[in-house]
Protein backbone atom coordinates (compact mmCIF):
# COMPACT_ATOMS: atom_id res chain seq x y z
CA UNK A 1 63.88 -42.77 -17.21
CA UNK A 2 65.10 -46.23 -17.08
CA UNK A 3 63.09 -49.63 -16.17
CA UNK A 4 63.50 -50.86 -12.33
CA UNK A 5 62.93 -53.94 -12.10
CA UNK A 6 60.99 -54.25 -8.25
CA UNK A 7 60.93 -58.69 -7.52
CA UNK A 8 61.05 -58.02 -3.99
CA UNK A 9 57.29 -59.26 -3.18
CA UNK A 10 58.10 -62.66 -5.35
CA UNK A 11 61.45 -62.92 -2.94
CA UNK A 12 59.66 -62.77 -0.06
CA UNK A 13 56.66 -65.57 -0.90
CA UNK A 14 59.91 -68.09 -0.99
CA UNK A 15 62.24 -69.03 2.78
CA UNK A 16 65.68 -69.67 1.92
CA UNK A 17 65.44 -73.27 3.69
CA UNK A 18 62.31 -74.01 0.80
CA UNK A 19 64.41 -72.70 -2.04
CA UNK A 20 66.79 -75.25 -1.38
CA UNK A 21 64.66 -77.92 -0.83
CA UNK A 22 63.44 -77.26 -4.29
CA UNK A 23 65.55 -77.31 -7.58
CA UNK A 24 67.51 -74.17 -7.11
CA UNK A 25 67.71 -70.86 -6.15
CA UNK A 26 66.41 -70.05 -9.66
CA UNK A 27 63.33 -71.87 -8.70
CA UNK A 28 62.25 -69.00 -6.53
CA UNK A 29 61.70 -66.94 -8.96
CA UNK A 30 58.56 -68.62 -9.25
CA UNK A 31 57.06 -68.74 -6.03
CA UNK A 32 53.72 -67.62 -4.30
CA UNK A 33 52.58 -64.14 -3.97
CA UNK A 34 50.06 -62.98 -1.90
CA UNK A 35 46.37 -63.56 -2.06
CA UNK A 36 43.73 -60.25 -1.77
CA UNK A 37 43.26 -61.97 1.61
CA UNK A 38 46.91 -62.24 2.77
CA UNK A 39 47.14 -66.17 2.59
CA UNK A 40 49.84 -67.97 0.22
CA UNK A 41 48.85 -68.65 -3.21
CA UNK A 42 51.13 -71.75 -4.37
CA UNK A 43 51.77 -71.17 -7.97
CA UNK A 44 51.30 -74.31 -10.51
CA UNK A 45 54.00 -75.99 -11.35
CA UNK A 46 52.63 -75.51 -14.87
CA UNK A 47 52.56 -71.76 -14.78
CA UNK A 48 54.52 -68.93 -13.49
CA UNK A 49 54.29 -65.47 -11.46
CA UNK A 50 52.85 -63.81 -14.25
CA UNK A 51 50.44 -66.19 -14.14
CA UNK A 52 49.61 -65.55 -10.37
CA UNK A 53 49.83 -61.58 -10.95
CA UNK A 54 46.74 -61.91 -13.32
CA UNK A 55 44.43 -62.31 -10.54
CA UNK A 56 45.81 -58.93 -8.97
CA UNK A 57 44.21 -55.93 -9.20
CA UNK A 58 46.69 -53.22 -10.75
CA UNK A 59 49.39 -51.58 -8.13
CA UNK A 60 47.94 -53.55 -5.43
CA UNK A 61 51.91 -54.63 -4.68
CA UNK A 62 53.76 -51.73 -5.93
CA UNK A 63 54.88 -48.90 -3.16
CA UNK A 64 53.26 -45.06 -3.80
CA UNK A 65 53.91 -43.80 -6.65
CA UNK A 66 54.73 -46.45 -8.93
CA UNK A 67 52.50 -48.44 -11.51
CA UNK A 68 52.57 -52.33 -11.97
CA UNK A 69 53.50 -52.63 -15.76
CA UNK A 70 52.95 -56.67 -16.25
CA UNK A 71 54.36 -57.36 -13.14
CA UNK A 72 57.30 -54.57 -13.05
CA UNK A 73 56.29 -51.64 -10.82
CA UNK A 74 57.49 -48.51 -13.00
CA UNK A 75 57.53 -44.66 -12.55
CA UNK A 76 55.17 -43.92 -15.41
CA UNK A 77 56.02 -40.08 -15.56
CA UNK A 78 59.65 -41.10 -16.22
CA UNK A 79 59.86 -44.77 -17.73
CA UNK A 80 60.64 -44.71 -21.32
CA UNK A 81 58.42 -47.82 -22.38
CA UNK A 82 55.41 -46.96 -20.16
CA UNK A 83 55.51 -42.99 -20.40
CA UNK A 84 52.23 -42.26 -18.90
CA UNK A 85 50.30 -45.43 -19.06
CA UNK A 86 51.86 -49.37 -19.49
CA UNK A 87 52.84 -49.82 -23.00
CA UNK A 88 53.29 -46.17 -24.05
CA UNK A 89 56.67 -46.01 -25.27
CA UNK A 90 58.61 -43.27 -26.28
CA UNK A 91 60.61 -43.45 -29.42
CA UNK A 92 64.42 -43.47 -29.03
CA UNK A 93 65.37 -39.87 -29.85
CA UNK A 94 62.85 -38.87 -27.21
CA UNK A 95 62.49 -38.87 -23.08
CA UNK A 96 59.84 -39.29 -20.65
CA UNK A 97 59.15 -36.17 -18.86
CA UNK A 98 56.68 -35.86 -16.54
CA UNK A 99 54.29 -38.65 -17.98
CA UNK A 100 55.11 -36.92 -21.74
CA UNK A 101 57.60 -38.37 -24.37
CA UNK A 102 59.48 -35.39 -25.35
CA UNK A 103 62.47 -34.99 -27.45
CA UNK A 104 63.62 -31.82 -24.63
CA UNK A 105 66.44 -33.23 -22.67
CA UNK A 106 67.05 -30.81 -19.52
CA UNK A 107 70.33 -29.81 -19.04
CA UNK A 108 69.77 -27.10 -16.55
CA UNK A 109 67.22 -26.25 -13.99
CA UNK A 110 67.76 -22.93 -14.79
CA UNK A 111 67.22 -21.12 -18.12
CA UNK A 112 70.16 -19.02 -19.86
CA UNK A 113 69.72 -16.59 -22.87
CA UNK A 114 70.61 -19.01 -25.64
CA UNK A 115 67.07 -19.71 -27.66
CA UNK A 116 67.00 -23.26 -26.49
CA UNK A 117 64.59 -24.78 -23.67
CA UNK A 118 66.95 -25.90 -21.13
CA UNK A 119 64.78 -26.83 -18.18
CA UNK A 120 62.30 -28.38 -20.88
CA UNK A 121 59.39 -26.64 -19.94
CA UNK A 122 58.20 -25.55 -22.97
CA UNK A 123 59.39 -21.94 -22.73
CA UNK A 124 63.10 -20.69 -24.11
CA UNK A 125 64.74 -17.98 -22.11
CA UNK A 126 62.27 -17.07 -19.53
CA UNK A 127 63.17 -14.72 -16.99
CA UNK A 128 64.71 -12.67 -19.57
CA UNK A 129 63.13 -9.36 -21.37
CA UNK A 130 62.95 -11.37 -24.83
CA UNK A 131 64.03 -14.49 -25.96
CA UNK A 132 66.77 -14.68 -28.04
CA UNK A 133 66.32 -14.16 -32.12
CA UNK A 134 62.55 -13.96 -31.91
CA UNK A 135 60.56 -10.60 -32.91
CA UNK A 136 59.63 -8.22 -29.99
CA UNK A 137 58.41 -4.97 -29.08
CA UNK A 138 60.46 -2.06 -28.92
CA UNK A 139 60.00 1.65 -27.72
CA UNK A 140 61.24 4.06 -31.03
CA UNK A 141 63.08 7.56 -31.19
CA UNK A 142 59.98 9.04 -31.15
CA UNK A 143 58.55 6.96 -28.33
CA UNK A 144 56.09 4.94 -30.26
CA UNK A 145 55.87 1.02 -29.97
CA UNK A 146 57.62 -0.61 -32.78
CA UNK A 147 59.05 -3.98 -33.30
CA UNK A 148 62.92 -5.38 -33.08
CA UNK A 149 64.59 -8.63 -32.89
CA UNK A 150 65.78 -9.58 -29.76
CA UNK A 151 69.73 -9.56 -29.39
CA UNK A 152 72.02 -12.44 -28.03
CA UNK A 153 71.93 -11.15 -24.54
CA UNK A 154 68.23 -11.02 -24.82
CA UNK A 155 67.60 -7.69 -24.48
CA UNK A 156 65.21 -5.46 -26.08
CA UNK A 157 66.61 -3.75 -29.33
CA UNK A 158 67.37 0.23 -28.78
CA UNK A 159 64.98 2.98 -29.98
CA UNK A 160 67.59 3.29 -33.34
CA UNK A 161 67.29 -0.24 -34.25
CA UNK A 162 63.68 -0.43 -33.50
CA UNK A 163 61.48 -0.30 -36.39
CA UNK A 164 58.27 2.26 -36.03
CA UNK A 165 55.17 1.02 -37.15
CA UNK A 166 52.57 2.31 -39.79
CA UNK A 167 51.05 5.48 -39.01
CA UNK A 168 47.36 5.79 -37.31
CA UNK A 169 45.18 8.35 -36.51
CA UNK A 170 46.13 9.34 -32.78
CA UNK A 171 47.92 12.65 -32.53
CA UNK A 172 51.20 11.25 -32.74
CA UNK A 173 53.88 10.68 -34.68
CA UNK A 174 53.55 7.03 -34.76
CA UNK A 175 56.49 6.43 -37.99
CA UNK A 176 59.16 8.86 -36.24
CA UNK A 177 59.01 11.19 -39.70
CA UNK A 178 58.20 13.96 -37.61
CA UNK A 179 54.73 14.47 -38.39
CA UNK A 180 52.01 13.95 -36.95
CA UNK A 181 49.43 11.44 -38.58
CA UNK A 182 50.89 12.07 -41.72
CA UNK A 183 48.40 10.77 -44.30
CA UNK A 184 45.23 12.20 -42.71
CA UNK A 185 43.70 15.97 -43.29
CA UNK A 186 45.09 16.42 -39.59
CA UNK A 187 46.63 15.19 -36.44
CA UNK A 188 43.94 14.46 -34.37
CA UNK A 189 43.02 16.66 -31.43
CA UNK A 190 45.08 19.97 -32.87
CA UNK A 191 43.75 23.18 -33.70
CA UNK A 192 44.22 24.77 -37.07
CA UNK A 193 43.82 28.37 -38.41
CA UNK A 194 41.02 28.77 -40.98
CA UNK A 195 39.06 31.80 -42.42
CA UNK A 196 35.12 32.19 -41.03
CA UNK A 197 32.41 33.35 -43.11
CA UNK A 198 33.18 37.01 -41.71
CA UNK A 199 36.93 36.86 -43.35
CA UNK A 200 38.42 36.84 -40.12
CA UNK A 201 40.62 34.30 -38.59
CA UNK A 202 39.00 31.13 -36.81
CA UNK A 203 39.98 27.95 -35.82
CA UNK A 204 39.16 24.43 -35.72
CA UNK A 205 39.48 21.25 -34.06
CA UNK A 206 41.12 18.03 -35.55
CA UNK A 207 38.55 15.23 -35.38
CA UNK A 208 38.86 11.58 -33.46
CA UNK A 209 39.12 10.18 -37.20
CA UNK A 210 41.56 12.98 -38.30
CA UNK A 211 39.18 14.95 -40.71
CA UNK A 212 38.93 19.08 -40.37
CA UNK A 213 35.98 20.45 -38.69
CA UNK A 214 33.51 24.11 -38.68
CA UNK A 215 35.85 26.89 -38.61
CA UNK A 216 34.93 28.51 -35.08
CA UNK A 217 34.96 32.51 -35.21
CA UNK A 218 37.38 34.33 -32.58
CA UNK A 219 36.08 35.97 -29.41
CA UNK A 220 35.08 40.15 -30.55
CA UNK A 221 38.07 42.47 -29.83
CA UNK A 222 38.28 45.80 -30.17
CA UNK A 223 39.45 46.19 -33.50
CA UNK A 224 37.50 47.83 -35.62
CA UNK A 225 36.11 44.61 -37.04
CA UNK A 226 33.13 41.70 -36.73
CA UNK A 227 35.23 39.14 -35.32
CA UNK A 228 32.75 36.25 -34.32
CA UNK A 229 30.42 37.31 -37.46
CA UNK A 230 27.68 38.20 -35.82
CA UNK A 231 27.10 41.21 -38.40
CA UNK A 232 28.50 44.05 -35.22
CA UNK A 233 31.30 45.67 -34.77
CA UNK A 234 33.33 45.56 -31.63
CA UNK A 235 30.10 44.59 -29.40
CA UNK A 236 30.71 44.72 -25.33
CA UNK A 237 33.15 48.03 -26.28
CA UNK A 238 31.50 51.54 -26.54
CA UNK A 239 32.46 51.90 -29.77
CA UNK A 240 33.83 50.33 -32.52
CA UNK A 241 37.61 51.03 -33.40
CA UNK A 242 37.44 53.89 -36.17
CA UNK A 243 33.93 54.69 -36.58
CA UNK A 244 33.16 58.82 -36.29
CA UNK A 245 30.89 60.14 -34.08
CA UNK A 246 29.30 63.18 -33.15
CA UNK A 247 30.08 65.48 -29.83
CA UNK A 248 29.73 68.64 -28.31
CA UNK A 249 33.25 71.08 -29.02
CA UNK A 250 34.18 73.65 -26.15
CA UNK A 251 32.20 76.76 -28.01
CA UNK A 252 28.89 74.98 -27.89
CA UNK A 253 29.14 73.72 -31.75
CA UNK A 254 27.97 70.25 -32.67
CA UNK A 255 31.55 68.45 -34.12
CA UNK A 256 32.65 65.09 -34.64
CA UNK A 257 35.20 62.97 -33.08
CA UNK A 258 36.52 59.35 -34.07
CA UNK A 259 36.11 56.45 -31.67
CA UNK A 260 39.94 55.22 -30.41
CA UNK A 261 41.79 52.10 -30.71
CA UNK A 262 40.50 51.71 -27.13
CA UNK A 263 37.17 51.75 -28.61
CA UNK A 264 35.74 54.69 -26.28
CA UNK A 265 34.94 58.39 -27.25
CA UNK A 266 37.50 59.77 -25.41
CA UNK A 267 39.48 61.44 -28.31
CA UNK A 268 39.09 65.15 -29.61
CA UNK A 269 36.05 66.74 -30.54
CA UNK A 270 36.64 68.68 -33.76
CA UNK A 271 34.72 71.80 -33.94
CA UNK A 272 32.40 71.41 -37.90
CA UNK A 273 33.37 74.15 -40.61
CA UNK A 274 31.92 77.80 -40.20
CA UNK A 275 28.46 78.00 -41.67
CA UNK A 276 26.52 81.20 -42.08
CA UNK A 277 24.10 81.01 -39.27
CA UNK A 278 25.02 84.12 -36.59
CA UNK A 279 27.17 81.11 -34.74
CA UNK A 280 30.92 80.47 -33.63
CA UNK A 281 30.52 77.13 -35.40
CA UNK A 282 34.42 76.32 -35.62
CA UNK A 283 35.53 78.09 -32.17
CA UNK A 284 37.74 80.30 -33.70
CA UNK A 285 36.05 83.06 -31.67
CA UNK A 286 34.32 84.85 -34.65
CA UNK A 287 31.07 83.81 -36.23
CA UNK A 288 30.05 83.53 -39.60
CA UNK A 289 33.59 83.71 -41.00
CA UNK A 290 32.89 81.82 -44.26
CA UNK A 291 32.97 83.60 -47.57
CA UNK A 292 29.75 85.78 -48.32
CA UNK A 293 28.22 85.70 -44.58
CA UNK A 294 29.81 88.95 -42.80
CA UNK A 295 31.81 91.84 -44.51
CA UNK A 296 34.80 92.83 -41.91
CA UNK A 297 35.00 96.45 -41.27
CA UNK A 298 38.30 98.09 -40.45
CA UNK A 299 38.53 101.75 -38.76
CA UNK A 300 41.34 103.95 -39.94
CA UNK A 301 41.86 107.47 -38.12
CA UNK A 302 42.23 109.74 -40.42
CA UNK A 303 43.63 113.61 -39.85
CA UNK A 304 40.01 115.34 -38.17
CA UNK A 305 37.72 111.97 -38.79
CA UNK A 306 37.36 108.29 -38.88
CA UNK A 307 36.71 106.48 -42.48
CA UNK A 308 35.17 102.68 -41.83
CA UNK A 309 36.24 100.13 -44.69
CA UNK A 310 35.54 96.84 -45.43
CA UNK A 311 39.00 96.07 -46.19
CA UNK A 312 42.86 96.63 -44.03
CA UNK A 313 43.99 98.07 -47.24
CA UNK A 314 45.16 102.20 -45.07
CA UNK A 315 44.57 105.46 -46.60
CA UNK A 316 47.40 108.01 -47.38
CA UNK A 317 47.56 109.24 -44.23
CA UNK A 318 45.45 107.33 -42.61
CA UNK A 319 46.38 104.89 -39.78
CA UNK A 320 44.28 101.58 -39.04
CA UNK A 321 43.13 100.79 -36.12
CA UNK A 322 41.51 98.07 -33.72
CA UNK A 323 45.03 96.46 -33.81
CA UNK A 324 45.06 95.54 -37.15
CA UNK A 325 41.82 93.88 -37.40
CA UNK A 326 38.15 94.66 -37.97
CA UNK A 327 36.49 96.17 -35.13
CA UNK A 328 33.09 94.37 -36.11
CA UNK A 329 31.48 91.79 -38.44
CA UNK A 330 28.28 93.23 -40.39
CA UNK A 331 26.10 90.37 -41.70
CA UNK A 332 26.28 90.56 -45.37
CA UNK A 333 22.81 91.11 -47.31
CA UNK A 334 21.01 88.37 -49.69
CA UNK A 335 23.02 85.41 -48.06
CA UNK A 336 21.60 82.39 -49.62
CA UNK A 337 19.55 80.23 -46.85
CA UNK A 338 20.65 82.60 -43.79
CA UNK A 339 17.39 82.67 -41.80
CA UNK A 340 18.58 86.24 -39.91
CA UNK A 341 17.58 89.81 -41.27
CA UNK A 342 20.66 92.20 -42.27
CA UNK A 343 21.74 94.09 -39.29
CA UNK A 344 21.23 98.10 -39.39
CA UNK A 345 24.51 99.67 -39.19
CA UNK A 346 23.86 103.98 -38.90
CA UNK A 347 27.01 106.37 -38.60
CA UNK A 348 26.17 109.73 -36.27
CA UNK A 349 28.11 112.91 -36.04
CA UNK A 350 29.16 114.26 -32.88
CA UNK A 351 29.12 118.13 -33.85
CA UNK A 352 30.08 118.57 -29.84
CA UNK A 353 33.28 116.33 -30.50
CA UNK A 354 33.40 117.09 -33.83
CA UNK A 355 33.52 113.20 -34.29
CA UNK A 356 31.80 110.34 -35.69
CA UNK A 357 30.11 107.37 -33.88
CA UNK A 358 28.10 104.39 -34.84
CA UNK A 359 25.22 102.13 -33.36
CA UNK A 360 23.22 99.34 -34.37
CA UNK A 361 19.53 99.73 -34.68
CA UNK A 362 16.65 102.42 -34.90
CA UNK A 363 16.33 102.70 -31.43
CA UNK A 364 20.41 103.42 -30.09
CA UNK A 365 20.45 105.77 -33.59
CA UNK A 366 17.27 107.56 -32.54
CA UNK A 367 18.13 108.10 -28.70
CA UNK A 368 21.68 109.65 -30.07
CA UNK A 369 19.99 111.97 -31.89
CA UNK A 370 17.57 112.88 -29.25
CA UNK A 371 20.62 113.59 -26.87
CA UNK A 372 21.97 115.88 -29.85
């Protein structure tokens, strides 16, 4: 930082019994200085040691390290008039540092948290997470990276001073309002309920640039419904949810049953409504018991005989019997559509038993008779 003055080469070209031979002490200041080839060089008594330097080639008498600056050997990376080269001064306000006039004066080799460069090295408060009163990053509430200014003990703001930034299409809630990518059709990457072209409920996907996609159809359940809307009804089930179907009831009839919310056909088979075709249709035991396909006929005892009816409505003094019910069913005639011939229905008399009896058919009526 400060000029050394280095005459030591000139002091040794001069003996201290020649100096005072000469005009003075002073006089030496002017004496020889080595030639390239190690002899003595007398200076003129005309010229000086500047003079005699000319012929030098630069540093040739200056130790490591140091630079010969018209005849002054100088620390160029800290001399203040020859800052890097001879001649470069620095102005006064400012310091050599390391060959470089810089107004930084060091005052520590180590830097503290205080905005300033104190080791002059171009950098304020290194070592530290921020420096001092300058802008820096900053994690937020909601864990985005925002920006803060860094406090006086250099240390990143907290996530409630940190300010979040502007929001961006990522799937996250970048501005800590609690949304996510507010200001797009959706946060990217989530899946949203929408109708399909069946009516039922899809979903979709959130795109990379945060626009809504198809609506996807749901996987077929057993419903009762065309979930994927594929135009069938609870396919990969045996049935679909609700749907009737036909089966065989326990008296042989052909009835109809409803598939269950299991979708299988394991629910009851309802027996079909009587029709007039010599059949137990509903498998209530009697056939043909719809209006105008069999007439009942009831059997009252009466005092001496038995009187047949077609209704339960007793003679005086009559009692019904059978146990309250017709004994048989006789198929009605002219049944509209019945496919079967009226059955024959003769009443015998016993004179033996002095009774009654009846058959069915030519051939039981004609043996009776035969047997008297």
């Amino acid at each position: 930082m400060h000029v050394r003055e280095y005459n030591e080469p000139m002091l040794r070209g001069c003996t201290l019994l020649a100096c005072l031979a000469a005009i003075g002490l002073a006089s030496c200041a002017q004496s020889t200085r080595p030639t390239l080839d190690g002899s003595a060089d007398p200076a003129s008594e005309t010229g000086d040691a500047a003079d005699a330097a000319d012929a030098l080639p630069a540093d040739a008498d200056c130790p490591p390290g140091l630079t010969d600056c018209g005849g002054t050997c100088v620390d160029t990376s800290s001399d203040h008039g020859n800052c890097g080269a001879c001649g470069n001064a620095c102005d006064d306000e400012e310091v050599c540092e390391d060959g470089v006039c810089s107004d930084c004066v060091p005052v520590s080799d180590t830097e503290s948290c205080n905005g300033i460069d104190d080791n002059c090295n171009g950098e304020t408060d290194e070592g530290f997470p921020c420096r001092m009163g300058e802008e820096t990053t900053c994690t937020t509430t909601c864990g985005s990276e925002g920006s803060g200014m860094c406090g006086l003990d250099c240390e990143i703001p907290d996530p409630d001073s940190c300010v979040p930034p502007v929001e961006t299409c990522n799937g996250a809630d970048d501005d800590c309002d609690d949304a996510c990518d507010d200001g797009f059709d959706c946060c990217r990457g989530g899946l949203l309920e929408c109708t399909t072209t069946c009516g039922t409920t899809g979903s979709m996907t959130c795109s990379p640039t945060c626009t809504l996609g198809a609506c996807v159809p749901p996987a077929e359940t057993c419903n009762g419904i065309d979930d994927d809307c594929n135009d069938g009804c609870d396919e990969g089930f045996d049935c679909c949810a609700g749907d009737p179907g036909s089966c065989t009831t326990t008296c042989g009839s052909t009835g109809t049953t409803t598939c269950t919310t299991s979708c299988d056909w394991t629910g009851t088979c309802a027996p079909p409504a009587e029709t007039c075709n010599g059949s137990d249709d509903d498998c209530d035991t009697v056939p043909d018991d719809t209006t105008g396909c069999t007439v009942p006929v009831y059997r009252f005892w009466c005092p001496g005989d038995h009187l047949y009816k077609n209704d339960a409505v007793t003679p005086s003094g009559c009692t019904l019997e059978g146990g309250g019910g017709p004994v048989w069913y006789n198929y009605a005639t002219a049944v509209s559509g019945s496919s079967f011939s009226t059955t024959e229905f003769f009443k015998l008399y016993n004179s033996s038993s002095t009774d009654h009896f009846y058959c069915r058919g030519t051939s039981e009526r004609d043996y009776a008779i035969s047997i008297g």
